[in-house]
PDB file of N, CA and C in Angstrom:
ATOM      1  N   UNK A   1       1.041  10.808   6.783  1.00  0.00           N
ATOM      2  CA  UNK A   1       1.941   9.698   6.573  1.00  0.00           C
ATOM      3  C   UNK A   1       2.456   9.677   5.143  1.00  0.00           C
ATOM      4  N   UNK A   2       1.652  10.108   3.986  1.00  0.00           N
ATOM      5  CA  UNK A   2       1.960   9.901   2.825  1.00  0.00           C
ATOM      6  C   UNK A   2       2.905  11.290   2.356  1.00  0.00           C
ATOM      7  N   UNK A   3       2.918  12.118   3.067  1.00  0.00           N
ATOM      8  CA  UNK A   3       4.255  12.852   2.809  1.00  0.00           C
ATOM      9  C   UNK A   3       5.687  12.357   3.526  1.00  0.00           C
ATOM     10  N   UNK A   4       5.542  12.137   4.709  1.00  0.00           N
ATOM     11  CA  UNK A   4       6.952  11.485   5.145  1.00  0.00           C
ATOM     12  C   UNK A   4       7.236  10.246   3.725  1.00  0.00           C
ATOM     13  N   UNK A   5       6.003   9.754   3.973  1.00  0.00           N
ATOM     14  CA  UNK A   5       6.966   8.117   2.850  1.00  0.00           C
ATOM     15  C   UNK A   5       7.681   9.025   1.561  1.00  0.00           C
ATOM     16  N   UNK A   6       6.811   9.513   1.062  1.00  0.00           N
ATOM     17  CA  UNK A   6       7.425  10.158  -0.038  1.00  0.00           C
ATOM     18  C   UNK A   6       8.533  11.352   0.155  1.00  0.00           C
ATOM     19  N   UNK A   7       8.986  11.626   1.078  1.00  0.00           N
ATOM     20  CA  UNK A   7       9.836  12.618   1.581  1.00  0.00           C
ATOM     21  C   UNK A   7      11.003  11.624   1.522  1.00  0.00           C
ATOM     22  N   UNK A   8      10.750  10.106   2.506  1.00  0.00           N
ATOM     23  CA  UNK A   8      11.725   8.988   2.301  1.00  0.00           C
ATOM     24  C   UNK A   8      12.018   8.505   1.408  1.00  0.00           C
ATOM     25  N   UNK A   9      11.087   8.478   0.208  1.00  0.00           N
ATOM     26  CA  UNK A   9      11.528   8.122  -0.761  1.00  0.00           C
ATOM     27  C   UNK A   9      12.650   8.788  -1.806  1.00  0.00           C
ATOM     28  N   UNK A  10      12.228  10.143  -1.690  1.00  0.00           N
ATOM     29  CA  UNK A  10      13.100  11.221  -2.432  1.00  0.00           C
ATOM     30  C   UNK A  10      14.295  11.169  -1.986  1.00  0.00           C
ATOM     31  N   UNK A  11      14.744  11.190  -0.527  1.00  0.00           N
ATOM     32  CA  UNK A  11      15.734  11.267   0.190  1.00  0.00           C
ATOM     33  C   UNK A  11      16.396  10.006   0.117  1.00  0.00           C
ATOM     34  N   UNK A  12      16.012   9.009  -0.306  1.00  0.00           N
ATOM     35  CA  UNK A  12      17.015   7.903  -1.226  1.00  0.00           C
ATOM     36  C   UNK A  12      17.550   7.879  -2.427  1.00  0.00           C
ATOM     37  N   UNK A  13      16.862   9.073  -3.269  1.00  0.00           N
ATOM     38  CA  UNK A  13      17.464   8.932  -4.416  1.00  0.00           C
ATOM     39  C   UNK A  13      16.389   8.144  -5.468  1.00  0.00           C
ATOM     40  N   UNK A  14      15.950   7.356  -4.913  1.00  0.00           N
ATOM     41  CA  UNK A  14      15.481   6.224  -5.989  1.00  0.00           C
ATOM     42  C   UNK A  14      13.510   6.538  -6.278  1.00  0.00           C
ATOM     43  N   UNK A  15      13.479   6.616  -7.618  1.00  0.00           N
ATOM     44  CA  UNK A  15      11.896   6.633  -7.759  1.00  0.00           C
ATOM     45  C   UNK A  15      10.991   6.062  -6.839  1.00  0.00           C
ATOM     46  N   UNK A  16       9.902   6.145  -6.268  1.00  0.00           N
ATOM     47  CA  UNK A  16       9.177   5.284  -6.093  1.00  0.00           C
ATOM     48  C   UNK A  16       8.189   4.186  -7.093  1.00  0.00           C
ATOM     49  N   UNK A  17       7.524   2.978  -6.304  1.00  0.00           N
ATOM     50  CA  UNK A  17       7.556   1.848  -8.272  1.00  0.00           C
ATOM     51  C   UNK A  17       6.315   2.946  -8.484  1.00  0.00           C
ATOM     52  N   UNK A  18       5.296   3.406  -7.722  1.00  0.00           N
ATOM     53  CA  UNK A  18       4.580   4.445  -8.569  1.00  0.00           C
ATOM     54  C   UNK A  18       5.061   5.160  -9.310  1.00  0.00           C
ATOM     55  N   UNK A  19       6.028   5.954  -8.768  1.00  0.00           N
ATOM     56  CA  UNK A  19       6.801   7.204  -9.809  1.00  0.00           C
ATOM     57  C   UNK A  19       7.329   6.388 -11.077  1.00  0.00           C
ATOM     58  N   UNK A  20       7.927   5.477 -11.035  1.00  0.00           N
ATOM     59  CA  UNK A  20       8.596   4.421 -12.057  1.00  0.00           C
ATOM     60  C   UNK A  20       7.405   4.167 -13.129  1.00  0.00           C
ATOM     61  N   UNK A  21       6.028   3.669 -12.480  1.00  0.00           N
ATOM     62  CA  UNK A  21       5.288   3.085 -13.506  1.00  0.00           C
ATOM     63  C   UNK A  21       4.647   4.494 -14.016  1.00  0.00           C
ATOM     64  N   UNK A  22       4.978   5.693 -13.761  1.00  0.00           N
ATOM     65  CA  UNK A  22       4.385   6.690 -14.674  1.00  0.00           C
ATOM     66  C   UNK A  22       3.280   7.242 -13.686  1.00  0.00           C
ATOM     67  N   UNK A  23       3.131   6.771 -12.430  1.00  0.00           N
ATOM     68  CA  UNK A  23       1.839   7.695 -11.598  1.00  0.00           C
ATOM     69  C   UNK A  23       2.040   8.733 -11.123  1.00  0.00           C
ATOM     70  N   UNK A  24       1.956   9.785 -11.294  1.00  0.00           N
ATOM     71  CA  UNK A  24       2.102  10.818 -11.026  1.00  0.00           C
ATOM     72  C   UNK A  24       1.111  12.180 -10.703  1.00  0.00           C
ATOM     73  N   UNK A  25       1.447  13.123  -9.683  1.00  0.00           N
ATOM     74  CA  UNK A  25      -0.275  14.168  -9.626  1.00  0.00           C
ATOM     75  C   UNK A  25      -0.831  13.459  -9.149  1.00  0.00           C
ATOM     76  N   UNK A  26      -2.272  13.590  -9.382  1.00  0.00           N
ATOM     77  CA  UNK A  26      -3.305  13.042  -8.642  1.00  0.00           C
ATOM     78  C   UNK A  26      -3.873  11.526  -8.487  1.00  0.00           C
ATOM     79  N   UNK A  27      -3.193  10.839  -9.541  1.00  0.00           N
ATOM     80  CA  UNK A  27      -2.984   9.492  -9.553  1.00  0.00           C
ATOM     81  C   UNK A  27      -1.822   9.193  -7.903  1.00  0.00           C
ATOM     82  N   UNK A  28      -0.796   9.951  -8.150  1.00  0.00           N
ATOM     83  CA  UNK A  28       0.484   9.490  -6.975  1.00  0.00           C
ATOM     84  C   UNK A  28      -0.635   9.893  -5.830  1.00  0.00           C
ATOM     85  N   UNK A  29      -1.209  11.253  -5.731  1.00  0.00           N
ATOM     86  CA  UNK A  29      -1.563  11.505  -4.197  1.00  0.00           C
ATOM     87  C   UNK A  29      -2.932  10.552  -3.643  1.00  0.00           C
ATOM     88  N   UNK A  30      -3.653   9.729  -4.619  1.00  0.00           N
ATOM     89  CA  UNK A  30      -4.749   8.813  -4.290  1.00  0.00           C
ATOM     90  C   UNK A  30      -4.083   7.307  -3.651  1.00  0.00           C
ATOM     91  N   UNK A  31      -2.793   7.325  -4.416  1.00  0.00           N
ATOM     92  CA  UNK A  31      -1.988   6.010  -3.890  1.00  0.00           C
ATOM     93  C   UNK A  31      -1.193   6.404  -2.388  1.00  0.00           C
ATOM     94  N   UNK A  32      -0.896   7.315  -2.375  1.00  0.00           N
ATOM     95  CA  UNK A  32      -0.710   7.888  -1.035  1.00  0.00           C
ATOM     96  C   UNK A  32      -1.737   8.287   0.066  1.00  0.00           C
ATOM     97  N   UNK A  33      -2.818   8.502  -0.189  1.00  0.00           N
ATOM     98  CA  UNK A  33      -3.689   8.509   0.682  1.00  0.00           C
ATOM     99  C   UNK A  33      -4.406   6.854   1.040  1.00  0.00           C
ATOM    100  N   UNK A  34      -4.365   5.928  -0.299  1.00  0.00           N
ATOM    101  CA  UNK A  34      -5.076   4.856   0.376  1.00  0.00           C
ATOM    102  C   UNK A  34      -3.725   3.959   1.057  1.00  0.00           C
ATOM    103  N   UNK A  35      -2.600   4.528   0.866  1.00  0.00           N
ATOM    104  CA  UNK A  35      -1.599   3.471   1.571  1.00  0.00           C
ATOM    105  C   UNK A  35      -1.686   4.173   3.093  1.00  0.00           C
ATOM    106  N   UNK A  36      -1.803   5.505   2.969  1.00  0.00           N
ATOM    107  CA  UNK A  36      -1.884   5.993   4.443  1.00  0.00           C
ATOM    108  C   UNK A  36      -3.013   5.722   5.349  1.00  0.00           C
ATOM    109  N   UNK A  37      -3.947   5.361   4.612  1.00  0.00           N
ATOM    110  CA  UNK A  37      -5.256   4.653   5.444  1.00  0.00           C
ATOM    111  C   UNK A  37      -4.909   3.237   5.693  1.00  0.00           C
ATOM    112  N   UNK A  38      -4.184   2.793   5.110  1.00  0.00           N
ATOM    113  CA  UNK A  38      -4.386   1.097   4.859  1.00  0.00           C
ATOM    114  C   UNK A  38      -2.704   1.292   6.372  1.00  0.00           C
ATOM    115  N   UNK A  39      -2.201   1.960   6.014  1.00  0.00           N
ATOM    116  CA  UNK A  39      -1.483   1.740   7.377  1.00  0.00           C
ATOM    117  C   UNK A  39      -2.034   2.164   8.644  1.00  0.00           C
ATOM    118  N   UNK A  40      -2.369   2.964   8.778  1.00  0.00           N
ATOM    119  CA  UNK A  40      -3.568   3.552   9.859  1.00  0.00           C
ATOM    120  C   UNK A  40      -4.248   2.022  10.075  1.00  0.00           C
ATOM    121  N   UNK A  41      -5.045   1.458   9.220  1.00  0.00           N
ATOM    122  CA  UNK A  41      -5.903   0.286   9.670  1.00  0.00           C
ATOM    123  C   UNK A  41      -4.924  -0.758  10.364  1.00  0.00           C
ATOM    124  N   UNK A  42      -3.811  -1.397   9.691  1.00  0.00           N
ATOM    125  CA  UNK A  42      -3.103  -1.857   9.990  1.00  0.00           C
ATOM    126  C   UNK A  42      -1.887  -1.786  10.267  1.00  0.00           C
ATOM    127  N   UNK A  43      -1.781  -1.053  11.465  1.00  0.00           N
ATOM    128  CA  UNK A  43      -0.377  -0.630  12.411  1.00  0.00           C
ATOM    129  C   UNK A  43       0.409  -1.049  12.336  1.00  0.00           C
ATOM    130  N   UNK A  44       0.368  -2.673  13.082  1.00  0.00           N
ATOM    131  CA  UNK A  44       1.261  -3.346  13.005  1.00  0.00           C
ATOM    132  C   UNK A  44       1.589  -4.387  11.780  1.00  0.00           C
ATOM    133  N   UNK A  45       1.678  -3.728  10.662  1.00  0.00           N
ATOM    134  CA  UNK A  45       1.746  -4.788   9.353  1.00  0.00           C
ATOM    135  C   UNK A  45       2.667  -3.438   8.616  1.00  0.00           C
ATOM    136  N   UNK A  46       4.291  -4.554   8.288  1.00  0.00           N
ATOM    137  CA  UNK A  46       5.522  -4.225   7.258  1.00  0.00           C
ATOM    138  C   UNK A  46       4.722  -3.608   5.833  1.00  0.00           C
ATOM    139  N   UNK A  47       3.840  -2.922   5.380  1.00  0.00           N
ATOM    140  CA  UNK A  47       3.232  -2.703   4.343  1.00  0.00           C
ATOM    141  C   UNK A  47       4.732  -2.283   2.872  1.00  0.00           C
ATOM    142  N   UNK A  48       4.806  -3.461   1.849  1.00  0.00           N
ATOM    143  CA  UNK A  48       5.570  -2.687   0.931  1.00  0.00           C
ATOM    144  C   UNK A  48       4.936  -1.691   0.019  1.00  0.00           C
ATOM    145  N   UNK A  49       5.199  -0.700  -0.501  1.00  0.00           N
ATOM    146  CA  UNK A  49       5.277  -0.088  -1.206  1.00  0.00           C
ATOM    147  C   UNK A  49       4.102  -0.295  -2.352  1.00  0.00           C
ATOM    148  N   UNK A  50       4.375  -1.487  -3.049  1.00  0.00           N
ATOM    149  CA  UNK A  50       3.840  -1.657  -4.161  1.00  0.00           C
ATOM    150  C   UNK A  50       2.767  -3.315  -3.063  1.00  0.00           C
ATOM    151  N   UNK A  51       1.225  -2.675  -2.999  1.00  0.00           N
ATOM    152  CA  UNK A  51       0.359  -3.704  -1.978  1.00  0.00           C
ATOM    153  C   UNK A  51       0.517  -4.891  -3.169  1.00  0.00           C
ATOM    154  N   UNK A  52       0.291  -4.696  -4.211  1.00  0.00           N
ATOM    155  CA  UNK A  52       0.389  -6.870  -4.900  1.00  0.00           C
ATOM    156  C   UNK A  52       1.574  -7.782  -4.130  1.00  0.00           C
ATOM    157  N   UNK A  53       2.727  -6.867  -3.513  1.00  0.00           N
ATOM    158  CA  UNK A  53       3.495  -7.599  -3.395  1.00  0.00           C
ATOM    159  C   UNK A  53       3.226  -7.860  -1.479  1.00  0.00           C
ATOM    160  N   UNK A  54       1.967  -7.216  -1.059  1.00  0.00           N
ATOM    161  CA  UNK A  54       0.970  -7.990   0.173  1.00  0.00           C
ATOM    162  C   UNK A  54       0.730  -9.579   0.269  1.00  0.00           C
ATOM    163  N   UNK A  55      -0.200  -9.257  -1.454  1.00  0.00           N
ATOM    164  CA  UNK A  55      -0.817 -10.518  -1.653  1.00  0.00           C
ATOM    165  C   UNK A  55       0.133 -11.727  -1.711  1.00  0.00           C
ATOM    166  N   UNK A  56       1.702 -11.257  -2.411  1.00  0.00           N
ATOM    167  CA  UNK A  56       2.722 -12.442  -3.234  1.00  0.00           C
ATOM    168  C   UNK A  56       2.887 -12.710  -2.067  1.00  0.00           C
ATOM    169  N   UNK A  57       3.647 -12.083  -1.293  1.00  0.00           N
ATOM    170  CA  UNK A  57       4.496 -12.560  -0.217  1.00  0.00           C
ATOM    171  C   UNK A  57       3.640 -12.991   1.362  1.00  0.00           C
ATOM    172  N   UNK A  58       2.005 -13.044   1.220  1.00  0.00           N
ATOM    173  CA  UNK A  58       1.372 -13.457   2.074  1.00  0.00           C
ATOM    174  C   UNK A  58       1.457 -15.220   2.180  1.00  0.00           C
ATOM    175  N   UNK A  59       1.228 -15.377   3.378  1.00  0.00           N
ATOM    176  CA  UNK A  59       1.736 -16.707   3.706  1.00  0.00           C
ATOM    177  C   UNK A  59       0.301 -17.241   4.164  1.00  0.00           C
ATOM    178  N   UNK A  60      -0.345 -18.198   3.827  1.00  0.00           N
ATOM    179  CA  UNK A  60      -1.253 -18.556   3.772  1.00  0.00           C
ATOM    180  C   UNK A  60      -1.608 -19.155   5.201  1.00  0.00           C
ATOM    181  N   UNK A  61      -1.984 -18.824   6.546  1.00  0.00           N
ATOM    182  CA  UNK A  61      -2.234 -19.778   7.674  1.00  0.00           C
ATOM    183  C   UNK A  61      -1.539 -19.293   8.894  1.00  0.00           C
ATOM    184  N   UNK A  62      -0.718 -18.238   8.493  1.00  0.00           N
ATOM    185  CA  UNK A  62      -0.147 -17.383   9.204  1.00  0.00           C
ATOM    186  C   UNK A  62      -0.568 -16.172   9.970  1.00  0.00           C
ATOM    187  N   UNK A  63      -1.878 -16.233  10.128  1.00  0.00           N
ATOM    188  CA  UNK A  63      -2.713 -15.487  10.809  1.00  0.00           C
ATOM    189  C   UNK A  63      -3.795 -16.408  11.209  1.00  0.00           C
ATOM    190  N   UNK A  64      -4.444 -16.048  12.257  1.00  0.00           N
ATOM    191  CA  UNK A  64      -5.640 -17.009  12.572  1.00  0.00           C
ATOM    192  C   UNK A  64      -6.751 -17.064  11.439  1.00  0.00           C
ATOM    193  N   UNK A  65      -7.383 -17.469  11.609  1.00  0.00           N
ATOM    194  CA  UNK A  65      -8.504 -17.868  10.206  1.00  0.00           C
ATOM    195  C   UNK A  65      -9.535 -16.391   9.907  1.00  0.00           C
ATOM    196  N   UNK A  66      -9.816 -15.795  11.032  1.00  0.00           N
ATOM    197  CA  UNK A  66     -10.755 -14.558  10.919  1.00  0.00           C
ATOM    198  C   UNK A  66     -10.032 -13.330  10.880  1.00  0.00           C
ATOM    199  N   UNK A  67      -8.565 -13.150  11.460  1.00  0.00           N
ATOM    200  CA  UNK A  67      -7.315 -12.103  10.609  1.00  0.00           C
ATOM    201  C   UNK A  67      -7.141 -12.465   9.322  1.00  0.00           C
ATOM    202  N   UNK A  68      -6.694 -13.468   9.019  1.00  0.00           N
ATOM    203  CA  UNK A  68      -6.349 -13.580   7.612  1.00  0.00           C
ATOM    204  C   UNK A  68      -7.498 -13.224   6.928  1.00  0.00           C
ATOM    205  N   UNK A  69      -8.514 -13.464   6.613  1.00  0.00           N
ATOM    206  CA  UNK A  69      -9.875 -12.826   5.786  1.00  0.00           C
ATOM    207  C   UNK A  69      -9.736 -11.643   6.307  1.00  0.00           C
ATOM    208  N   UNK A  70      -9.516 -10.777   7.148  1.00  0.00           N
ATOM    209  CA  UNK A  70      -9.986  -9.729   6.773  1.00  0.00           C
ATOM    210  C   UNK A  70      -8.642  -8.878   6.505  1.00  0.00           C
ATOM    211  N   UNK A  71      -7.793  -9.312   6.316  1.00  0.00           N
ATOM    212  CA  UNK A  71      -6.580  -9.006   6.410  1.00  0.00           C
ATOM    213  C   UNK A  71      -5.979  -8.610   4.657  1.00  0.00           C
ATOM    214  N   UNK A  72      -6.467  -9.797   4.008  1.00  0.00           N
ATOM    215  CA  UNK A  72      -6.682  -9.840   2.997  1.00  0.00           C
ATOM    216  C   UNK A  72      -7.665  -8.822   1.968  1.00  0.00           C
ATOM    217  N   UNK A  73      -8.952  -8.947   2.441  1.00  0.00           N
ATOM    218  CA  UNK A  73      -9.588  -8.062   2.604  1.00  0.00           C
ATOM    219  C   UNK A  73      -9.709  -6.519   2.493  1.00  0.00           C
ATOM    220  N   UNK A  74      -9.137  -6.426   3.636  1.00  0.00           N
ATOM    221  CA  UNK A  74      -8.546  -4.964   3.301  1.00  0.00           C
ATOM    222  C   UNK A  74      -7.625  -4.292   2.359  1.00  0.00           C
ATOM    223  N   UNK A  75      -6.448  -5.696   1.983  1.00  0.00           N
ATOM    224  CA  UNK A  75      -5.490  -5.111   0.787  1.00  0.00           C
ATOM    225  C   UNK A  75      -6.075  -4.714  -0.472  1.00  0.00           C
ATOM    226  N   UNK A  76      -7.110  -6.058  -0.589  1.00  0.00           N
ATOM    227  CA  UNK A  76      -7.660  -6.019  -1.990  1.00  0.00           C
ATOM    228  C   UNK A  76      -8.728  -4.844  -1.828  1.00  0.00           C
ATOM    229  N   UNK A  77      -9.375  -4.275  -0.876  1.00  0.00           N
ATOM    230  CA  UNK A  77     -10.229  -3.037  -1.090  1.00  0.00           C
ATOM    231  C   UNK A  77      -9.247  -2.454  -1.309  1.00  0.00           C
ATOM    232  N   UNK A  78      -7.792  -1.926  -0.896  1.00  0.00           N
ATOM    233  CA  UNK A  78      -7.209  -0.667  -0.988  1.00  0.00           C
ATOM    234  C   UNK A  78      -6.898  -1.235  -2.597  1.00  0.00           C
ATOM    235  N   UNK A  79      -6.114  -1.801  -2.908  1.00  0.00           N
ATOM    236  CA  UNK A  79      -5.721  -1.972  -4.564  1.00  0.00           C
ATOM    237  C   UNK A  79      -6.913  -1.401  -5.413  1.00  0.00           C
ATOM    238  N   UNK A  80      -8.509  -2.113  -4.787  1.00  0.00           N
ATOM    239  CA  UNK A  80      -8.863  -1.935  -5.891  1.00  0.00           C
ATOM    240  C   UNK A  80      -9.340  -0.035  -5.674  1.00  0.00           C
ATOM    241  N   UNK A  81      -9.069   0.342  -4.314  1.00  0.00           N
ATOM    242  CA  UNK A  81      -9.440   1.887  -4.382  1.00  0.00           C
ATOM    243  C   UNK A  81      -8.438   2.690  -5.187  1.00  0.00           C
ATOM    244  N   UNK A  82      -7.365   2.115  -5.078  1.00  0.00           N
ATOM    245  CA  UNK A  82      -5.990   2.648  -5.995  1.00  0.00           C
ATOM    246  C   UNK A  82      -6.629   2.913  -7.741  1.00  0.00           C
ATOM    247  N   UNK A  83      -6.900   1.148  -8.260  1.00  0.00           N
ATOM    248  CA  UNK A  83      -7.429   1.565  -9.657  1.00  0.00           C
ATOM    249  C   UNK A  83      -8.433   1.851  -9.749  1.00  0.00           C
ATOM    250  N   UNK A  84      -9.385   2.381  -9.070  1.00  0.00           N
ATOM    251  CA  UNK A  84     -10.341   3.642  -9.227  1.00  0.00           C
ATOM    252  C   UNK A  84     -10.258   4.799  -9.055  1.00  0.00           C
ATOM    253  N   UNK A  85      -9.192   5.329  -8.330  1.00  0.00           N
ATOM    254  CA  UNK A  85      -8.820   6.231  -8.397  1.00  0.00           C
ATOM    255  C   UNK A  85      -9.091   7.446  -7.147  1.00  0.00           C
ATOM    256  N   UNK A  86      -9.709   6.410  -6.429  1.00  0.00           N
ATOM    257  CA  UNK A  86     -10.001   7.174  -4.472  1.00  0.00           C
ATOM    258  C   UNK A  86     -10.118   6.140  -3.518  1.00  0.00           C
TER     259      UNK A  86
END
């Protein structure tokens, strides 16, 4: 999955905000592998690009009470697998 996105991304023209904020190599391919897991987990979820903007644009009550926790959940494990670096 994390080569198509980035295949899509190139094929727009436009950086990705990783490529933008300077991630690059093995930093870019760890953010590509945990976004490709984190979509795998969650199929049916619009995932943007850059996951903080999961958290901004999450709507609080908009999932039943035991989706939303783990829903959440899962973003903030992948972010924080991002700044560790696997």
């Amino acid at each position: 999955m994390s080569i198509r996105l980035t295949n899509l991304i190139r094929r727009r023209g436009r950086p990705s905000v990783y490529e933008a904020a300077g991630l690059r190599g093995d930093r870019a391919a760890t953010v590509g592998v945990v976004h490709g897991d984190l979509a795998d987990e969650l199929p049916d979820e619009d995932l943007p690009e850059d996951l903080a903007d999961c958290l901004d644009m999450y709507e609080p009550g908009s999932k039943p009470r035991c989706e939303e926790v783990e829903y959440l959940a899962t973003i903030q494990e992948a972010m924080e697998r991002i700044a560790r670096g696997h």
